[in-house]
PDB file of N, CA and C in Angstrom:
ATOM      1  N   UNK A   1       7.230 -18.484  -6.696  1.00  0.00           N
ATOM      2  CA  UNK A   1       6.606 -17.184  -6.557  1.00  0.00           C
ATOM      3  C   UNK A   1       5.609 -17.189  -5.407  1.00  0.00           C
ATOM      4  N   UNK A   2       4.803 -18.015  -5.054  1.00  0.00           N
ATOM      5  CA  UNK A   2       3.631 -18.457  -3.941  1.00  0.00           C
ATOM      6  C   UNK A   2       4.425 -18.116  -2.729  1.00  0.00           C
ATOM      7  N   UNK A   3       6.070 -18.562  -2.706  1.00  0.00           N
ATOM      8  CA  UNK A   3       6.334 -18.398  -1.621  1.00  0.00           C
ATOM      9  C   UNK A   3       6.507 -16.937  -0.627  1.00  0.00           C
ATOM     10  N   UNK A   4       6.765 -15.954  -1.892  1.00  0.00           N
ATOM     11  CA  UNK A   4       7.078 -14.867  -1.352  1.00  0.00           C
ATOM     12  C   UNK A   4       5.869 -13.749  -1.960  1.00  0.00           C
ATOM     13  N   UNK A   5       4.690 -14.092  -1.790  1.00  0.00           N
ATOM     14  CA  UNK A   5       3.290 -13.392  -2.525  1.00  0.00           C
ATOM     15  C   UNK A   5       3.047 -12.696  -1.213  1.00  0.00           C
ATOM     16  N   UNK A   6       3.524 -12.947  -0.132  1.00  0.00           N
ATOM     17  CA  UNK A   6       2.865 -12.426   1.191  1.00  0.00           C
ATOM     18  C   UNK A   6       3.269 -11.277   1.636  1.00  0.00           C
ATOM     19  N   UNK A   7       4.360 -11.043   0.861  1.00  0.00           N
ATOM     20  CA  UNK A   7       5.338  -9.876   0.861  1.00  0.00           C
ATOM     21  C   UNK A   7       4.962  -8.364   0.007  1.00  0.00           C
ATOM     22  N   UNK A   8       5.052  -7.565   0.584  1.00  0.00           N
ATOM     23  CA  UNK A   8       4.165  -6.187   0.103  1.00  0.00           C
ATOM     24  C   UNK A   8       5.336  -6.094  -1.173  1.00  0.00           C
ATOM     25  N   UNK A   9       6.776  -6.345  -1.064  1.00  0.00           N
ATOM     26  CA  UNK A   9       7.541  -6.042  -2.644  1.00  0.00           C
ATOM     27  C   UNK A   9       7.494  -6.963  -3.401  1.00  0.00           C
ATOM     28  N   UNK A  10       6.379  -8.093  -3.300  1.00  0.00           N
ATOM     29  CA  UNK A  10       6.197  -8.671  -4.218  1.00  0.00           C
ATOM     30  C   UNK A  10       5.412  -8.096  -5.059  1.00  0.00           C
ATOM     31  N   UNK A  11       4.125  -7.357  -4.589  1.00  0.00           N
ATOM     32  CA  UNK A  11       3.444  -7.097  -5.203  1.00  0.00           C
ATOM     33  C   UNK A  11       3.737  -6.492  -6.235  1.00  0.00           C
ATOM     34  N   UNK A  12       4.345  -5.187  -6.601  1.00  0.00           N
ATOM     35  CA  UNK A  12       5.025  -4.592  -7.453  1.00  0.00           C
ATOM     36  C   UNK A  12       5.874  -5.441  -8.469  1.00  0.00           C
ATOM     37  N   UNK A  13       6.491  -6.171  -8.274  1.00  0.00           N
ATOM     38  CA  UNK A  13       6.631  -7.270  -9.560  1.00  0.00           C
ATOM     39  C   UNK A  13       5.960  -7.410 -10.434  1.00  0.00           C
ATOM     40  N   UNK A  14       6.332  -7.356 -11.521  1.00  0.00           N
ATOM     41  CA  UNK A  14       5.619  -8.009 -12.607  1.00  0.00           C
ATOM     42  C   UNK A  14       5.635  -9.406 -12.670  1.00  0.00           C
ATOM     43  N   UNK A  15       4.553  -9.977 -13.246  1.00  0.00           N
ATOM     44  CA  UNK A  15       4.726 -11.610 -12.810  1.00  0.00           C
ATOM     45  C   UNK A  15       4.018 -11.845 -11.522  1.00  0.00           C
ATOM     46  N   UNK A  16       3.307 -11.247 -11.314  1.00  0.00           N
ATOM     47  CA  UNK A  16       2.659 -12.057  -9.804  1.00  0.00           C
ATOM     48  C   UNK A  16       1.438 -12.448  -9.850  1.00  0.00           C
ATOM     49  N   UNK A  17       0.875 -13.176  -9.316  1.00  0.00           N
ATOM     50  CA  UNK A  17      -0.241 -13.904  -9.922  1.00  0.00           C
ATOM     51  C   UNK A  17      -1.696 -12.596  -9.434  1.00  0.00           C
ATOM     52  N   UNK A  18      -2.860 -13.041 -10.003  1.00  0.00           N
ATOM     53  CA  UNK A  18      -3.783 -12.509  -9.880  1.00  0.00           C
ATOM     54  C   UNK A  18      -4.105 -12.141  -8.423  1.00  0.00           C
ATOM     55  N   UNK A  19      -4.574 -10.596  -8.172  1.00  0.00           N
ATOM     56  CA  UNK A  19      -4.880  -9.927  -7.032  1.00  0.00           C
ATOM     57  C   UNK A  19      -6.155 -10.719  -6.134  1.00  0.00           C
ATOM     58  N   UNK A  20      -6.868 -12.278  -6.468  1.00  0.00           N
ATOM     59  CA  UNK A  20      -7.866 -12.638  -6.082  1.00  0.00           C
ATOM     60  C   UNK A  20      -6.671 -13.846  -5.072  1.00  0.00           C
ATOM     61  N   UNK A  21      -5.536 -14.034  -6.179  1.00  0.00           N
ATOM     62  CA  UNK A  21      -4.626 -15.622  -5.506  1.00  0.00           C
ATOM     63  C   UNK A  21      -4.142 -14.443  -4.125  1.00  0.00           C
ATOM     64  N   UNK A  22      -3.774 -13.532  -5.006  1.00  0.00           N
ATOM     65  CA  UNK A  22      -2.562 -12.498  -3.525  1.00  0.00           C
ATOM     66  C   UNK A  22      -3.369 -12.170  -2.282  1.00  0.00           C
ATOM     67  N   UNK A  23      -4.982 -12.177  -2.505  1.00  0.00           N
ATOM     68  CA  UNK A  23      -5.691 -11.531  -1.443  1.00  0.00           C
ATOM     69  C   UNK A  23      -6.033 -12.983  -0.753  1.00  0.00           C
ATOM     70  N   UNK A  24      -6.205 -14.144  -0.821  1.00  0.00           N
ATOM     71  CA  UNK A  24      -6.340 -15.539  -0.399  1.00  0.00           C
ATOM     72  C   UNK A  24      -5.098 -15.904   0.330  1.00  0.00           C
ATOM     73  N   UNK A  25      -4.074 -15.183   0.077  1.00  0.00           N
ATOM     74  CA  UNK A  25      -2.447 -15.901   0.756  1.00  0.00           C
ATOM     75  C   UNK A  25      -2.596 -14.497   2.222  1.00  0.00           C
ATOM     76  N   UNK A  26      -3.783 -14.027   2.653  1.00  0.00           N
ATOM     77  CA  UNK A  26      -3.192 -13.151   3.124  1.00  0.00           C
ATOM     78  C   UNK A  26      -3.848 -13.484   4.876  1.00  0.00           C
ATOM     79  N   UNK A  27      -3.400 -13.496   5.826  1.00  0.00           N
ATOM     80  CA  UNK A  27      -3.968 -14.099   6.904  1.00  0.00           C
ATOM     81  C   UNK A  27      -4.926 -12.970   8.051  1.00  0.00           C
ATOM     82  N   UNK A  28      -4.343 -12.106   8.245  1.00  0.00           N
ATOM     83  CA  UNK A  28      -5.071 -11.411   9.008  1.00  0.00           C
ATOM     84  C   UNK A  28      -5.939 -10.465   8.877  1.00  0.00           C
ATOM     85  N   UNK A  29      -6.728 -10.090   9.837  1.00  0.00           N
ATOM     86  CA  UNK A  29      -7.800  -8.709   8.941  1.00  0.00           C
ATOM     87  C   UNK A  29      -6.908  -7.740   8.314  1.00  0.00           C
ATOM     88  N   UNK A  30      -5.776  -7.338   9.065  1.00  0.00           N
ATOM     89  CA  UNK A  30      -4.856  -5.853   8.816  1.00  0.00           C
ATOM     90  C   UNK A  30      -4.170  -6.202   7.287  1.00  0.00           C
ATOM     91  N   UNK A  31      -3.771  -7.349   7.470  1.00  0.00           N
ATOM     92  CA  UNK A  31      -3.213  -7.727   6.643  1.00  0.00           C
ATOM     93  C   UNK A  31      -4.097  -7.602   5.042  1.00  0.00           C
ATOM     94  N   UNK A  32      -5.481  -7.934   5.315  1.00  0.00           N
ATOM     95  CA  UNK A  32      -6.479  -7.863   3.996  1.00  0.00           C
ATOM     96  C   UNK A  32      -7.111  -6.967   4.351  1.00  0.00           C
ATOM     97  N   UNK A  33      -7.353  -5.524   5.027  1.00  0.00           N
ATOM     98  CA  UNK A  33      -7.737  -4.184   4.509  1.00  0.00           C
ATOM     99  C   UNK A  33      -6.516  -3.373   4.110  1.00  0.00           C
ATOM    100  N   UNK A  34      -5.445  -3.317   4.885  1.00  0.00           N
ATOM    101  CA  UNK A  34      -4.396  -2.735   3.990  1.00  0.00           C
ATOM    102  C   UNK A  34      -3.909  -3.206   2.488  1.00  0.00           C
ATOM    103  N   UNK A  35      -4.208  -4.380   1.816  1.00  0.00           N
ATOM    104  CA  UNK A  35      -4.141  -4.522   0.750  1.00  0.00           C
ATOM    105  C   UNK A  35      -4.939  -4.227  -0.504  1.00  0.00           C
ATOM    106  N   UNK A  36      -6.351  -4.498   0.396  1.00  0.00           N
ATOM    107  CA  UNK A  36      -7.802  -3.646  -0.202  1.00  0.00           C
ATOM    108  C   UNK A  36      -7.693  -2.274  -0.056  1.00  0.00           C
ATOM    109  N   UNK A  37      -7.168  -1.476   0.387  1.00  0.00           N
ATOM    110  CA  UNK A  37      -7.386  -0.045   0.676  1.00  0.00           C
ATOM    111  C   UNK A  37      -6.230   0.242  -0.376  1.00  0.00           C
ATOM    112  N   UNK A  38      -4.887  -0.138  -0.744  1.00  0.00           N
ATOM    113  CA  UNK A  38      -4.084  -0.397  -1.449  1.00  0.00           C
ATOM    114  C   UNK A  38      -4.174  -0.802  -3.028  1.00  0.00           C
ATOM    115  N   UNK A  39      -5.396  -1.550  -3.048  1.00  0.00           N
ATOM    116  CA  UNK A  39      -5.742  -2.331  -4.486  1.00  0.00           C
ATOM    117  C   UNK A  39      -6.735  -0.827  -4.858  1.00  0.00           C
ATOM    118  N   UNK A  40      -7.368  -0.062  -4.226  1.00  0.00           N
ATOM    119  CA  UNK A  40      -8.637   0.310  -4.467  1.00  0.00           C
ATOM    120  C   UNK A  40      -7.989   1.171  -6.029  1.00  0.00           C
ATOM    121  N   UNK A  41      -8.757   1.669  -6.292  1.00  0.00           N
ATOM    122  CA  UNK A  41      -8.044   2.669  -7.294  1.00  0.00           C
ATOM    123  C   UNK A  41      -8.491   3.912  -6.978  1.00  0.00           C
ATOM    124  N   UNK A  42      -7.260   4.452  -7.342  1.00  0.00           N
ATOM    125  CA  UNK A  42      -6.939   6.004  -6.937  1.00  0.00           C
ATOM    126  C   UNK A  42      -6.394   6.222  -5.967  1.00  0.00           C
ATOM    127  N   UNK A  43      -6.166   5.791  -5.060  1.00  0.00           N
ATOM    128  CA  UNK A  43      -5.530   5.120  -3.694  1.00  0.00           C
ATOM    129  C   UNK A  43      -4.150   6.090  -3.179  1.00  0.00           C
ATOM    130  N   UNK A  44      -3.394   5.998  -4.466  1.00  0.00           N
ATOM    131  CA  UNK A  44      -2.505   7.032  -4.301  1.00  0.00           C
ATOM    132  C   UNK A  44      -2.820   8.317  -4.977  1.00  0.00           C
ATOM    133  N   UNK A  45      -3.710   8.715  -5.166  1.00  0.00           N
ATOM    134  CA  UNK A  45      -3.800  10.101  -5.732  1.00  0.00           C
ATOM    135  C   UNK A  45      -3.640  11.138  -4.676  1.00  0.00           C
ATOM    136  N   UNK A  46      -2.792  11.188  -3.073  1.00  0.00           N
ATOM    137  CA  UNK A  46      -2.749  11.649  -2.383  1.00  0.00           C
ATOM    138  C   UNK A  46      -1.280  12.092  -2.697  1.00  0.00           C
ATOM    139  N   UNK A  47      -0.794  11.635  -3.093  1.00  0.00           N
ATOM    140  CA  UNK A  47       0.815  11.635  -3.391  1.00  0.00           C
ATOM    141  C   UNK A  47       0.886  12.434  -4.749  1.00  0.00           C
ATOM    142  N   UNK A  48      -0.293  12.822  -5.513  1.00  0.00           N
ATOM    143  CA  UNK A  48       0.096  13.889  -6.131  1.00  0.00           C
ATOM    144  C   UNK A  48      -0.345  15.319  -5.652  1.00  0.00           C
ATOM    145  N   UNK A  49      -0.819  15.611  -4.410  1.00  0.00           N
ATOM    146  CA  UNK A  49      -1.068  17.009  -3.954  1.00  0.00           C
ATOM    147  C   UNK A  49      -0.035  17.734  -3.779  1.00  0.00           C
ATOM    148  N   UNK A  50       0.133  18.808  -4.214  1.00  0.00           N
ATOM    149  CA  UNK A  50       1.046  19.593  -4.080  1.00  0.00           C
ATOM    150  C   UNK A  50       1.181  20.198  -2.946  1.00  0.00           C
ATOM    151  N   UNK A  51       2.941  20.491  -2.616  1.00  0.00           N
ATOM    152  CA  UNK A  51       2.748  20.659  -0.503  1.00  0.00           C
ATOM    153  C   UNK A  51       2.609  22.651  -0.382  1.00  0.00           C
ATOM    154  N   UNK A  52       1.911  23.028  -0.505  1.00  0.00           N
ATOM    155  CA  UNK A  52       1.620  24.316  -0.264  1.00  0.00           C
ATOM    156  C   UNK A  52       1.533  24.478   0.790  1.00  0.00           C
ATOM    157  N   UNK A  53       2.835  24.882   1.759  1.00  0.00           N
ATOM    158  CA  UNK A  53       2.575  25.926   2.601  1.00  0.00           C
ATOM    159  C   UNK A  53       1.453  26.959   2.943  1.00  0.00           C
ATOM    160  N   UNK A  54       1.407  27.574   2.028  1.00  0.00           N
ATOM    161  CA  UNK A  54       0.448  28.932   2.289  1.00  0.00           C
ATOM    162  C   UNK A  54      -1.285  27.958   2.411  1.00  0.00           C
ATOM    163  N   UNK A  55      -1.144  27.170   2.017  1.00  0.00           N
ATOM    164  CA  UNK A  55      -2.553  26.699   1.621  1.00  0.00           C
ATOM    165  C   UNK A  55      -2.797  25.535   2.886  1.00  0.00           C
ATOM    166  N   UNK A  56      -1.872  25.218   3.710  1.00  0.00           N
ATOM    167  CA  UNK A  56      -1.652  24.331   4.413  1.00  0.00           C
ATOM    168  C   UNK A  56      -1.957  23.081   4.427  1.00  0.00           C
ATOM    169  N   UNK A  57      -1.182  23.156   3.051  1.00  0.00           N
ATOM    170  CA  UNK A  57      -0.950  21.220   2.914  1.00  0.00           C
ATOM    171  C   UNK A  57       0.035  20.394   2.717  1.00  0.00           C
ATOM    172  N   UNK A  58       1.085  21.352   3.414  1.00  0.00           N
ATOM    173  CA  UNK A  58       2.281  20.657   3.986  1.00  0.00           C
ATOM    174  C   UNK A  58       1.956  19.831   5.166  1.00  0.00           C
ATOM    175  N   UNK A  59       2.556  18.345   4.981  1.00  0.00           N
ATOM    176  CA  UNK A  59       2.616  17.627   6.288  1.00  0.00           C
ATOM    177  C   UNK A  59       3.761  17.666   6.503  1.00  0.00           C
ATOM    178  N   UNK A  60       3.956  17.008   7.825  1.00  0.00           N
ATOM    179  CA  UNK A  60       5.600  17.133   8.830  1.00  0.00           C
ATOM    180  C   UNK A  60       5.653  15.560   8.361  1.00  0.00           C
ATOM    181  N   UNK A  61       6.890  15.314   8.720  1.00  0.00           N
ATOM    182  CA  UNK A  61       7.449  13.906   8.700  1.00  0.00           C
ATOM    183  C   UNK A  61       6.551  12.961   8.931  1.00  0.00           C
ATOM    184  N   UNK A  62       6.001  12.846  10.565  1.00  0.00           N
ATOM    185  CA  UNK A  62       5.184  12.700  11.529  1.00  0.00           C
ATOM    186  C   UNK A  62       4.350  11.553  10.379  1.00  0.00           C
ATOM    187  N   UNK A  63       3.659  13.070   9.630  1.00  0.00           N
ATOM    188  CA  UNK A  63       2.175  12.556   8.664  1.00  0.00           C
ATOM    189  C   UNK A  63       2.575  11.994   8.271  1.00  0.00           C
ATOM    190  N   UNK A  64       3.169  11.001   7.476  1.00  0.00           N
ATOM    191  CA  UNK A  64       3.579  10.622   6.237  1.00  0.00           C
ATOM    192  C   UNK A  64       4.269  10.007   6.280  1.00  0.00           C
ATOM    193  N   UNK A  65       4.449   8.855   8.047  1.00  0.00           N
ATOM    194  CA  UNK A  65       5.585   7.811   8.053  1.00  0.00           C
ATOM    195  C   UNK A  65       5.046   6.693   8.220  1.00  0.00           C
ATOM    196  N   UNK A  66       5.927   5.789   7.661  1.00  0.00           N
ATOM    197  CA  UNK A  66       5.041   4.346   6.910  1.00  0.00           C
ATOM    198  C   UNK A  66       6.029   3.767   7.658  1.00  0.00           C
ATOM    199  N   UNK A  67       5.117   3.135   8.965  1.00  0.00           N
ATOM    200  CA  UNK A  67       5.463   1.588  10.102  1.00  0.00           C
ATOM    201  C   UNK A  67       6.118   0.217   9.299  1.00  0.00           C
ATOM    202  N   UNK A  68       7.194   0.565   9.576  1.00  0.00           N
ATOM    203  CA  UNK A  68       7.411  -1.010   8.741  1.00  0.00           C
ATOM    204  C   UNK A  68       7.452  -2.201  10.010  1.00  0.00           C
ATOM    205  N   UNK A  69       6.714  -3.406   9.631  1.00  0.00           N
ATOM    206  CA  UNK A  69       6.591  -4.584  10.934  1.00  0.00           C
ATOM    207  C   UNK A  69       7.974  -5.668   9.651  1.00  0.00           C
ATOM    208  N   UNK A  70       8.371  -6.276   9.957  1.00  0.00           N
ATOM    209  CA  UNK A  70       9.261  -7.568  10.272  1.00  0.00           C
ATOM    210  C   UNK A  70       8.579  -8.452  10.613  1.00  0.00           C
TER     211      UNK A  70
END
C-alpha cells in the first residue's frame, strides 16, 4: 500500500493509512497544499451550488477543469 499512497486514487480507498503517514510520503510544496486544501473540511461544498444561470453561477468548462500531470 506505501507504494502507491502518492497517488491522488489512492486516497479514496478505503484502507489507506492515516492522513499524517499520506501527508509525510508527499514531496513537494504543490504536492502538500493541494492535499491540505483537499483534506480541509468542507472543501467540496462548492460542488453542491446549484448552476443558476439567471443568478450567474454557471461556470463554462474553462472553470472547472482539473490539470491532470503524469
Amino acid at each position: 500500500m506505501d507504494a502507491v499512497i502518492h497517488k491522488q486514487s489512492a486516497w479514496n480507498k478505503s484502507g489507506v493509512c492515516d492522513l499524517a503517514s499520506a501527508e509525510s510520503s508527499l514531496v513537494t510544496s504543490g504536492q502538500k497544499a493541494s492535499f491540505l486544501a483537499a483534506a480541509s473540511p468542507r472543501s467540496g461544498d462548492w460542488l453542491y451550488a446549484l448552476p443558476i444561470t439567471s443568478w450567474g453561477l454557471r461556470l463554462d468548462a474553462e472553470s472547472v477543469r482539473v490539470a491532470v500531470r503524469l
